[in-house]
N, C-alpha and C. Protein backbone atom coordinates (compact mmCIF):
# COMPACT_ATOMS: atom_id res chain seq x y z
N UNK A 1 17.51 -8.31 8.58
CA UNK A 1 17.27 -9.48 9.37
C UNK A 1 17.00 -10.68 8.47
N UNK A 2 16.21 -10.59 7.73
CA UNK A 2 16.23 -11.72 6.16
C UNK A 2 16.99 -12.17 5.55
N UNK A 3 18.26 -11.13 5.09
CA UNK A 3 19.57 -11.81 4.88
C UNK A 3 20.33 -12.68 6.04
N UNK A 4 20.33 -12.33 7.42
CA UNK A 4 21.25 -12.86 8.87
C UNK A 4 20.15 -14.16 8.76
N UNK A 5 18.76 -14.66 8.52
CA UNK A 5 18.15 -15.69 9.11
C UNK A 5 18.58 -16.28 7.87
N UNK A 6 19.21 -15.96 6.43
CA UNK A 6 19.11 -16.68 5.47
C UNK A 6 20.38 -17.29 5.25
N UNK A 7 21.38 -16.54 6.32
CA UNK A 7 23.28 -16.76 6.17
C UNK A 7 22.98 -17.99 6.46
N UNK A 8 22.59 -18.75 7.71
CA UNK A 8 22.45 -20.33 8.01
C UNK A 8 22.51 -21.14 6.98
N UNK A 9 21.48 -20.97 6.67
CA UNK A 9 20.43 -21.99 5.72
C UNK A 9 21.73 -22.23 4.45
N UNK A 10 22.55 -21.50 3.97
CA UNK A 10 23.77 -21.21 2.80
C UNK A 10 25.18 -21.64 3.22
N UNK A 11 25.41 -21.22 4.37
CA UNK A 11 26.79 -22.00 5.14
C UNK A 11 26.74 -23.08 5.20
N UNK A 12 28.20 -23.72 5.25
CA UNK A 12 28.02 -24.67 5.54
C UNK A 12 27.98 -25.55 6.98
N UNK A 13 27.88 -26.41 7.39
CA UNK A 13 27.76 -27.13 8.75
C UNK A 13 29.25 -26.46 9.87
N UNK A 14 28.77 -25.63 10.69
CA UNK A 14 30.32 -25.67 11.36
C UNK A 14 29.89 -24.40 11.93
N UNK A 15 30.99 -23.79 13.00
CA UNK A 15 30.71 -22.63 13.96
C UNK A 15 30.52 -21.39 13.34
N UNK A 16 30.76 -21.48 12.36
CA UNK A 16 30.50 -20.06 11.45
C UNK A 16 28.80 -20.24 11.45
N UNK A 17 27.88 -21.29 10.94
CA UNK A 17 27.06 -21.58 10.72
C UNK A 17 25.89 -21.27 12.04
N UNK A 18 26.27 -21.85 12.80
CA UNK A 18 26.01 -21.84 14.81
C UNK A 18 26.02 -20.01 14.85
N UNK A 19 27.21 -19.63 14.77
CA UNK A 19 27.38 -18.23 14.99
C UNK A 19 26.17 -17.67 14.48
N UNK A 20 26.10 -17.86 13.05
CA UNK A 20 24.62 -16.95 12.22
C UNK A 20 23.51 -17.22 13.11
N UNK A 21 23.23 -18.50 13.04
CA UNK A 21 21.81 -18.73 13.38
C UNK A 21 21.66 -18.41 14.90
N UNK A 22 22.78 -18.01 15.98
CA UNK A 22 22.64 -16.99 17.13
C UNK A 22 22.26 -15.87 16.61
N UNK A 23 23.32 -15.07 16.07
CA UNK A 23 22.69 -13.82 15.59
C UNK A 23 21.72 -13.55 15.29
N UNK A 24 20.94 -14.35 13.69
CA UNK A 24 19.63 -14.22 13.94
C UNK A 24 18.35 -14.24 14.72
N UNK A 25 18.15 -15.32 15.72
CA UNK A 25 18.22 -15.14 17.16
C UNK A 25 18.14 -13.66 18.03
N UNK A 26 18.70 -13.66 18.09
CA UNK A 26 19.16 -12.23 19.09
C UNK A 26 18.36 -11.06 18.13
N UNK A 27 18.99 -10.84 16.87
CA UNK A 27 18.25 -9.52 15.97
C UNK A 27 16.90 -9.70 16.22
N UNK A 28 16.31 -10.96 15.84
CA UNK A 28 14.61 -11.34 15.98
C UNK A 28 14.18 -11.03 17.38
N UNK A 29 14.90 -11.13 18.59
CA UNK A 29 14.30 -10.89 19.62
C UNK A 29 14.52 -8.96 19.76
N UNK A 30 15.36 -8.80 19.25
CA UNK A 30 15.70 -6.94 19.38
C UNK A 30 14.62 -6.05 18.25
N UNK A 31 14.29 -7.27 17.38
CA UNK A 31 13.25 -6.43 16.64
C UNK A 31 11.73 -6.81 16.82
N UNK A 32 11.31 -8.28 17.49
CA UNK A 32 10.29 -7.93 18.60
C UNK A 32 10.44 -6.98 19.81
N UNK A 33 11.35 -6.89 20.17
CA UNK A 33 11.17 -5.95 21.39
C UNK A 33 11.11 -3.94 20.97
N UNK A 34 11.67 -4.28 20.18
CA UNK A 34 10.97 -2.76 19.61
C UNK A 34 9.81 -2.74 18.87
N UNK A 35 9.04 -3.82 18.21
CA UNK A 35 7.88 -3.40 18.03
C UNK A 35 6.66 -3.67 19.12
N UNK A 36 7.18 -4.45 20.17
CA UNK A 36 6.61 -4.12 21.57
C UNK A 36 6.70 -2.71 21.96
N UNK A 37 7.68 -2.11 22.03
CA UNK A 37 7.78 -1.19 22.56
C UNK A 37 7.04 0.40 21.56
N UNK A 38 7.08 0.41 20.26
CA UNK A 38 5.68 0.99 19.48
C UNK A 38 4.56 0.85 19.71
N UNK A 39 4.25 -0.81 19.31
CA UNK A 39 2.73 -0.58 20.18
C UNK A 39 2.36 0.05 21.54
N UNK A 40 3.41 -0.37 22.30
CA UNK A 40 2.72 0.00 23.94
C UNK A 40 2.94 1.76 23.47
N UNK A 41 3.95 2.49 23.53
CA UNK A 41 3.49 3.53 23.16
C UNK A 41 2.87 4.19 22.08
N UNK A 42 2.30 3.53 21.24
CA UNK A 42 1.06 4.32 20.09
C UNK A 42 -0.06 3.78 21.06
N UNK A 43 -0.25 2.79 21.94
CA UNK A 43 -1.36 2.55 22.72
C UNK A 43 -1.26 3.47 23.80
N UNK A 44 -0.29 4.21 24.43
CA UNK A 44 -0.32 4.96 25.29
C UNK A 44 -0.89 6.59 25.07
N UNK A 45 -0.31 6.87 23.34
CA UNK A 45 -0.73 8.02 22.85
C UNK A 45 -1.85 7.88 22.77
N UNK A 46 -2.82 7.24 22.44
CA UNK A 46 -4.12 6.81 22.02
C UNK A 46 -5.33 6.67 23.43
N UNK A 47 -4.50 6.32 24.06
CA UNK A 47 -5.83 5.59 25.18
C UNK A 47 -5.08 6.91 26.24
N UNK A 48 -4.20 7.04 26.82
CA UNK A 48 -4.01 8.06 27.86
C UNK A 48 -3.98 9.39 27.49
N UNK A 49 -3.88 9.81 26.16
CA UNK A 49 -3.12 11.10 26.00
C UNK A 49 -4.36 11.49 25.01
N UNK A 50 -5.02 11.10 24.35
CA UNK A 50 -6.47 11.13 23.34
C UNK A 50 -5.88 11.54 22.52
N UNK A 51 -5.11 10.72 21.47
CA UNK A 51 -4.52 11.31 20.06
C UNK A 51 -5.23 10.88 19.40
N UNK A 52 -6.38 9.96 19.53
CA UNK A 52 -7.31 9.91 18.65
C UNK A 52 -8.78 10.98 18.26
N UNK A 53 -8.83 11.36 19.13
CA UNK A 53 -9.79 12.57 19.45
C UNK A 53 -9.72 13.37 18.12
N UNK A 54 -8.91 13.59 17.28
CA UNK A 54 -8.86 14.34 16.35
C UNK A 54 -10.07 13.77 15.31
N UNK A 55 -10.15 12.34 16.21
CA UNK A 55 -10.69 11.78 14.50
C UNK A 55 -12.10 11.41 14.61
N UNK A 56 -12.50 12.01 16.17
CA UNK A 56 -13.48 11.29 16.90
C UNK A 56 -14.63 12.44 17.10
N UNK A 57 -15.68 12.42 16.66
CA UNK A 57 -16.77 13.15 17.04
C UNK A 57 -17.25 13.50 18.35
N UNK A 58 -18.07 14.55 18.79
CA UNK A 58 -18.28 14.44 20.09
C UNK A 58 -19.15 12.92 20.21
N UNK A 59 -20.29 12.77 19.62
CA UNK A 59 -20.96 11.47 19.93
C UNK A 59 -20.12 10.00 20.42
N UNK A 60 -18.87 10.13 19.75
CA UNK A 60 -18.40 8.79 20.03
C UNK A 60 -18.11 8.44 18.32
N UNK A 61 -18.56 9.20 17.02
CA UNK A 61 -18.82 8.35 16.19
C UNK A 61 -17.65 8.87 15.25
N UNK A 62 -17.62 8.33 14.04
CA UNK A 62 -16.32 8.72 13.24
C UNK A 62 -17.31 10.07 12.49
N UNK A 63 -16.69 11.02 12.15
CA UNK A 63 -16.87 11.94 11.64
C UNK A 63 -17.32 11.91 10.09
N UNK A 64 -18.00 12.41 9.35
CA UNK A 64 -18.32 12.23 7.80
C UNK A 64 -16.84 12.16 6.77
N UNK A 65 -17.40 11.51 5.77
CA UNK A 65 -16.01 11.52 4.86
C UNK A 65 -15.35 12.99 4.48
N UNK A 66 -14.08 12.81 4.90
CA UNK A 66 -13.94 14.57 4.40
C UNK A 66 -13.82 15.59 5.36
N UNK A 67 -14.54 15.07 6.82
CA UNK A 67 -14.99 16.32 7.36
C UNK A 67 -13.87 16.51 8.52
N UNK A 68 -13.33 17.78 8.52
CA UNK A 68 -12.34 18.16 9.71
C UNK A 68 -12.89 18.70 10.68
N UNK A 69 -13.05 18.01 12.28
CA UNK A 69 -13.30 18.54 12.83
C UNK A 69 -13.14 20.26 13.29
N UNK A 70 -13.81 21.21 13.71
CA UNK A 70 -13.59 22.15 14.04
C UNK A 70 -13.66 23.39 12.73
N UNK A 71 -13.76 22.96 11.23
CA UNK A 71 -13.87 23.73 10.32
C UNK A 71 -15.47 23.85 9.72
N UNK A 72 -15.46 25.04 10.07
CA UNK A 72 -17.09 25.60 9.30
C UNK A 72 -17.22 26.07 7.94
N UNK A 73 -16.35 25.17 7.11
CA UNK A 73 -16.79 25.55 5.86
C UNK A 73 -16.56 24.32 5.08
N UNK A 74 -17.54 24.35 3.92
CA UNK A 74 -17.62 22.94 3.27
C UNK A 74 -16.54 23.10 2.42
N UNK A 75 -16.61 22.06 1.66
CA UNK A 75 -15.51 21.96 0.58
C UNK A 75 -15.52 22.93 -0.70
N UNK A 76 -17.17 23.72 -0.67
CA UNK A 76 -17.03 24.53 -1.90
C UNK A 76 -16.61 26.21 -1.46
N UNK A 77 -16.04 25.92 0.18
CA UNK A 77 -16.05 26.97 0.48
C UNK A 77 -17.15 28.25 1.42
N UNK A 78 -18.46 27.71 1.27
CA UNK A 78 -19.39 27.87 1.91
C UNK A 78 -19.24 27.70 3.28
N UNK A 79 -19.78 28.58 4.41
CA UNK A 79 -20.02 28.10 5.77
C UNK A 79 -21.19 27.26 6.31
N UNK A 80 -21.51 27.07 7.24
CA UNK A 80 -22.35 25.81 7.55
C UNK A 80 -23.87 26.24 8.12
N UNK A 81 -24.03 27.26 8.00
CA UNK A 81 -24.89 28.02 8.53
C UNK A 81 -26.32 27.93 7.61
């Protein structure tokens, strides 16, 4: 898309020129609309579906550095007991 917004700016004056700077145009709106369309679904995975939960303590809080939910053993191998 950087090269198509940069063809303009290098052509010279005339319908070849018009032509680019549509194109660019159009690509910029097709590549906002797909990163609309990521966010709304990484916001959909997240808020409807709890794909964040992995990362989320029961309290609400972020979990310790390191620590995987659901594993009872520390890092030296030890259990938690």
């Amino acid at each position: 898309m950087l090269a198509l917004m940069i063809l303009p700016l290098v052509l010279p004056e005339g319908r070849l020129r018009n032509t680019g700077a549509v194109a660019a145009l159009l690509g910029t709106l097709v590549v906002f609309g797909l990163g609309f369309r990521t966010g709304e679904a990484g916001g959909r995975l997240v808020y409807e579906h709890g794909a964040a939960q992995a990362y989320v303590s029961a309290g609400g809080a972020l979990p310790a550095e390191g620590a995987v939910l659901g594993d009872d053993e520390d890092a030296d191998g030890d259990t938690d007991e």
